[in-house]
N, C-alpha and C. Protein backbone atom coordinates (compact mmCIF):
# COMPACT_ATOMS: atom_id res chain seq x y z
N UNK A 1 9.80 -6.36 -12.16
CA UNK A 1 10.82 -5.54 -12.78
C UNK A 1 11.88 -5.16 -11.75
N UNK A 2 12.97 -4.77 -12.14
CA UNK A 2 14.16 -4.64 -11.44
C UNK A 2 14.02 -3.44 -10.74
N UNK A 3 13.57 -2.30 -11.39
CA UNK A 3 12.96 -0.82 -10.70
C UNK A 3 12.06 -0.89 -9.68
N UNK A 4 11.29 -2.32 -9.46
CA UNK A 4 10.23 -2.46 -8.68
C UNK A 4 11.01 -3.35 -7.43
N UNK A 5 11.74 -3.91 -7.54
CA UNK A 5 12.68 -4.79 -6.51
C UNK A 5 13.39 -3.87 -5.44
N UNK A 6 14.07 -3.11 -6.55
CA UNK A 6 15.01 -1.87 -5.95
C UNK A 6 14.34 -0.89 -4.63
N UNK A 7 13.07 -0.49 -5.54
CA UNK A 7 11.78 0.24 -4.25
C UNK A 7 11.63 -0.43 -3.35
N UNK A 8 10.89 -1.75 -3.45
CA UNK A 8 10.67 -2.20 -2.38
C UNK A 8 11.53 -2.30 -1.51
N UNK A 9 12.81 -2.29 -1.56
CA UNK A 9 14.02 -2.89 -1.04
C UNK A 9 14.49 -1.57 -0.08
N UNK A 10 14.47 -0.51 -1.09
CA UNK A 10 14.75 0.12 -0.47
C UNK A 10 13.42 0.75 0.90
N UNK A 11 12.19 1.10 0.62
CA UNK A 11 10.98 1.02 1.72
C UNK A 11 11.46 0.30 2.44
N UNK A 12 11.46 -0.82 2.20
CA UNK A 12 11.54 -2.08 3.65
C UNK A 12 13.05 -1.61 4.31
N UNK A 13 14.07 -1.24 4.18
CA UNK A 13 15.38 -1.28 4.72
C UNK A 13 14.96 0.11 5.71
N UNK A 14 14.80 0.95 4.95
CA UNK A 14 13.92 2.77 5.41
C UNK A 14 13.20 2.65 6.79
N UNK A 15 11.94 1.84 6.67
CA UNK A 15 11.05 1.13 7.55
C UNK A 15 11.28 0.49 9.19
N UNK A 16 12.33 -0.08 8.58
CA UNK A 16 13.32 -1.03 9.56
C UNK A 16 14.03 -0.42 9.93
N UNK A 17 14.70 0.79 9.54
CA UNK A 17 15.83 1.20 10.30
C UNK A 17 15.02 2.24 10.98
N UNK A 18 14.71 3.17 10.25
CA UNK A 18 13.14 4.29 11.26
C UNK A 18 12.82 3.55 12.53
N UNK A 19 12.26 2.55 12.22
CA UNK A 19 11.42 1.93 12.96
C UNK A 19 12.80 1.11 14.77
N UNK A 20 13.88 1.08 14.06
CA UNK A 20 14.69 0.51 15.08
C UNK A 20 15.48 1.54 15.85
N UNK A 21 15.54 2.81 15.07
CA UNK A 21 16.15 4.20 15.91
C UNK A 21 15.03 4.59 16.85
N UNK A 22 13.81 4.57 16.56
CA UNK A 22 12.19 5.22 17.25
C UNK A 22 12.60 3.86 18.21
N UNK A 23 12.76 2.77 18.39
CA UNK A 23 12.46 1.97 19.28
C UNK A 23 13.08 2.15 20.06
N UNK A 24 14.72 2.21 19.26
CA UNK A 24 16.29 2.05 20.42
C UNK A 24 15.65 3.33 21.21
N UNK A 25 15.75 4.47 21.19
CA UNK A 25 15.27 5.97 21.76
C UNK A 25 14.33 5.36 23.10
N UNK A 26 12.96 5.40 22.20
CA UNK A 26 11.60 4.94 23.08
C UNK A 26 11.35 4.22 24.43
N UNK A 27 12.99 3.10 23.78
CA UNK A 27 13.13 1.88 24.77
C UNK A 27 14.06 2.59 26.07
N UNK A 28 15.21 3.56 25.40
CA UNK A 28 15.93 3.72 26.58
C UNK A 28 15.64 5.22 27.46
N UNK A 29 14.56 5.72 26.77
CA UNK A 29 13.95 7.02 27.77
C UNK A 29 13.00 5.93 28.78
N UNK A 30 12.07 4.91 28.24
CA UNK A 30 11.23 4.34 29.35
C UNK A 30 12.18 2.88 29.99
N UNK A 31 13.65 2.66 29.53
CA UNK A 31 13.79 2.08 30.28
C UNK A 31 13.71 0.49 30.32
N UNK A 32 12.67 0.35 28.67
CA UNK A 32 11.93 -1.08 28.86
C UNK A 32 12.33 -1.28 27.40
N UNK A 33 13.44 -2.60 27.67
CA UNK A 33 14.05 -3.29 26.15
C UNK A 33 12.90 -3.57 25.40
N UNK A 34 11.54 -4.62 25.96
CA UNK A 34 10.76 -5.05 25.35
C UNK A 34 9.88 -4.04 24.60
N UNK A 35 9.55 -2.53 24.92
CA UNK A 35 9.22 -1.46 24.12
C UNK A 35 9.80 -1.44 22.51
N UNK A 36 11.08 -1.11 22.78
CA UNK A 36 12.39 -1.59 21.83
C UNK A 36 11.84 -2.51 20.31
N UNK A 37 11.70 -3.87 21.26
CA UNK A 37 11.47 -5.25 20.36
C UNK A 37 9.93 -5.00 19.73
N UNK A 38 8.88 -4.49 20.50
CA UNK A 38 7.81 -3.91 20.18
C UNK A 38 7.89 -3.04 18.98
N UNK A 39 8.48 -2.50 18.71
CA UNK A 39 8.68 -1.14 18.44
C UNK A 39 8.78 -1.98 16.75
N UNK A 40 10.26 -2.16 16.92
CA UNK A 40 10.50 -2.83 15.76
C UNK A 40 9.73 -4.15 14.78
N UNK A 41 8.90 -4.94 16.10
CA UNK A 41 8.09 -6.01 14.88
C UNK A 41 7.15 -4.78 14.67
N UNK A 42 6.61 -3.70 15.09
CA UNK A 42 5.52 -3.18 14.20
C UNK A 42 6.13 -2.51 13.18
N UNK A 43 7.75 -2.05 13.25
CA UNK A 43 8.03 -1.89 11.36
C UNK A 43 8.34 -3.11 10.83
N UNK A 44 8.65 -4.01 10.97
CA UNK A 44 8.58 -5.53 10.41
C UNK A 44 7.53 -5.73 9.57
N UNK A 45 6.57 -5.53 10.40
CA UNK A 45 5.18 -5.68 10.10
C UNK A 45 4.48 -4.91 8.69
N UNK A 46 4.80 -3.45 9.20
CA UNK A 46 4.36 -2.21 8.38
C UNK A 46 5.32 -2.81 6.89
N UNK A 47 6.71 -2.68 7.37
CA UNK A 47 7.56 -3.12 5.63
C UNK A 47 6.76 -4.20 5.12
N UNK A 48 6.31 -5.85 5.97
CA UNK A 48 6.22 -6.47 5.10
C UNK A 48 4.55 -6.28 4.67
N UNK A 49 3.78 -5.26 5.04
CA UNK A 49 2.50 -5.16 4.09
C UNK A 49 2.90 -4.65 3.14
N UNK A 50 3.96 -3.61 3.18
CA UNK A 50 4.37 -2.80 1.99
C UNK A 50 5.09 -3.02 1.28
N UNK A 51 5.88 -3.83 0.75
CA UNK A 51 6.62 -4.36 0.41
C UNK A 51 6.35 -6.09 -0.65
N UNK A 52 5.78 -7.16 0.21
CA UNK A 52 5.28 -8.03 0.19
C UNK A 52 4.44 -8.25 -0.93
N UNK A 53 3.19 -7.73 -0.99
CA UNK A 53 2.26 -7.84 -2.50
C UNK A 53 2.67 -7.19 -3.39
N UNK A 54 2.60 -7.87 -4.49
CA UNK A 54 2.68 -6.80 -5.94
C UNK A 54 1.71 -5.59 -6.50
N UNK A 55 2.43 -4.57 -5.51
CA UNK A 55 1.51 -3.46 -5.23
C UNK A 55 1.63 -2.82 -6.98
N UNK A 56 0.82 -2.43 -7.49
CA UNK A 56 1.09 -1.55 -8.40
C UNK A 56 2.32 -0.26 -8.57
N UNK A 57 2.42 -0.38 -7.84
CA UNK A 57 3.74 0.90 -8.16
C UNK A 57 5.14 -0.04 -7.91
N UNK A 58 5.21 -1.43 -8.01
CA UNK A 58 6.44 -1.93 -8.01
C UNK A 58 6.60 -2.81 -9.25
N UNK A 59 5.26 -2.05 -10.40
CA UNK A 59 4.94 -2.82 -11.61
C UNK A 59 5.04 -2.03 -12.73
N UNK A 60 5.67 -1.28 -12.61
CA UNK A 60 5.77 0.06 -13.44
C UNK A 60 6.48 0.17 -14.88
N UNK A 61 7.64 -0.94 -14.45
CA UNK A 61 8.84 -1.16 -15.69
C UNK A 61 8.91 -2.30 -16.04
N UNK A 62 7.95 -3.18 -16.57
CA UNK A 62 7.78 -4.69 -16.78
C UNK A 62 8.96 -4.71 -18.10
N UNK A 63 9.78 -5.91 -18.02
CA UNK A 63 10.86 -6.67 -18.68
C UNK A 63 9.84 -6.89 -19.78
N UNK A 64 10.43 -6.29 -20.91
CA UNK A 64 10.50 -7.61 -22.00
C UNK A 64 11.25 -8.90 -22.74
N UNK A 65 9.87 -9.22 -22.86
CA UNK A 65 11.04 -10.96 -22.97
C UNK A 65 11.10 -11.07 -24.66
N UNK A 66 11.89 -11.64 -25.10
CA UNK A 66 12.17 -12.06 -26.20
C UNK A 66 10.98 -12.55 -26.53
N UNK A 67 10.34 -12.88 -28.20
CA UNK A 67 9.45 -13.75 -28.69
C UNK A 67 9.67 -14.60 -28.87
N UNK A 68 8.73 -16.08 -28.65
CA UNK A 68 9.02 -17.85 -29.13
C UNK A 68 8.87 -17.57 -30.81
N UNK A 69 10.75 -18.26 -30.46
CA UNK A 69 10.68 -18.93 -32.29
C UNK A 69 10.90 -20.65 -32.43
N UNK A 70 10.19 -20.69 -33.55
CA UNK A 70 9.88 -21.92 -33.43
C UNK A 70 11.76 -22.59 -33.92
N UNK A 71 11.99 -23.79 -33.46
CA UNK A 71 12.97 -24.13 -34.03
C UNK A 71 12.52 -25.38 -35.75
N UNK A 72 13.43 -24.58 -36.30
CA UNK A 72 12.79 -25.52 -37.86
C UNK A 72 13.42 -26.90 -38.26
N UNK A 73 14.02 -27.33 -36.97
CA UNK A 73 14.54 -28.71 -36.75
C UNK A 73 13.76 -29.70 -35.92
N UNK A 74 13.93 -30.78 -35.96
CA UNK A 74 12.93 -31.66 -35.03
C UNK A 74 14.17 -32.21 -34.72
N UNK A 75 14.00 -32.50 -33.58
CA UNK A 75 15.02 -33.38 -32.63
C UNK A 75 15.70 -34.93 -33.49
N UNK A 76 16.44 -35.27 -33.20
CA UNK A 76 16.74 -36.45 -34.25
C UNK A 76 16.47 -37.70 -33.41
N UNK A 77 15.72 -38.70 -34.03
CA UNK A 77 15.57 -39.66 -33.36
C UNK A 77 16.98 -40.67 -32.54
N UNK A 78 17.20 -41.28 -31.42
CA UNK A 78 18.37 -41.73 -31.27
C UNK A 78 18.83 -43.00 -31.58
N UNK A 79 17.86 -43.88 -33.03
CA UNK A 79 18.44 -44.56 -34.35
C UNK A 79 19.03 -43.68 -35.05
N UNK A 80 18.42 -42.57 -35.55
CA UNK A 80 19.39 -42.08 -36.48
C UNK A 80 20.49 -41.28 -36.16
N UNK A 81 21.21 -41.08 -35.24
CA UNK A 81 22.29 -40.61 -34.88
C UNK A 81 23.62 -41.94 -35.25
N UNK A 82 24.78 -41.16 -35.61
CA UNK A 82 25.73 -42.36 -35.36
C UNK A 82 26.58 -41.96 -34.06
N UNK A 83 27.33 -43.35 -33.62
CA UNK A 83 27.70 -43.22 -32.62
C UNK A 83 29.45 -42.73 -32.87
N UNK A 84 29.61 -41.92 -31.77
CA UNK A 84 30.83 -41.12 -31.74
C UNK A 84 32.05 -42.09 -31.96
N UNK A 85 32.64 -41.85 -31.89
CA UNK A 85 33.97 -42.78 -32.02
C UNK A 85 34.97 -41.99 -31.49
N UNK A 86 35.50 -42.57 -30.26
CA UNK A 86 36.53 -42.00 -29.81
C UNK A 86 38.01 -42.03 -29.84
N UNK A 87 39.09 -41.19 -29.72
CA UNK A 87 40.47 -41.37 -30.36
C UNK A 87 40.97 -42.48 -29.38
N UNK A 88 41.95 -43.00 -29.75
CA UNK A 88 42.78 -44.11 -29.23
C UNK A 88 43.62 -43.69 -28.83
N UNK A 89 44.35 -43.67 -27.83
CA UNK A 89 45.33 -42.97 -27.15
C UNK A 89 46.34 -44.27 -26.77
């Protein structure tokens, strides 16, 4: 569902950006970029458990689809068709 896209979307963006301010900070009090890069694959990580499976709460507003109708025509065989005839120009 579209309500369930939206959540996730928004968690994972939340996640990632949290997760890249706590790093940028973390990284430049100790100094060490790779803290930083650390920092951030573990919200990478964290969004994509959360995010990723079709958790129940991103299943909340399921689409309905139209019902199958049958069509009360059968396709026409392509003997019995005639053939087009086109204008003469």
């Amino acid at each position: 569902d579209y309500k369930g896209q939206k959540l996730a979307e928004q968690i994972f963006q939340g996640i990632i950006l949290v997760s890249a301010v706590i790093g940028f900070i973390y990284g430049y009090i100790t100094e060490q970029f790779g803290w930083t890069v650390y920092i951030v694959m573990a919200g990478f990580a964290l969004s994509c458990l959360l995010t990723l499976p079709p958790w129940p709460m991103y299943r909340r507003n399921p689409l309905k689809w139209l019902p199958v109708q049958e069509s009360g025509t059968e396709e026409k065989k392509a003997g019995d068709r005639k053939p087009k005839r086109h204008a003469k120009s």
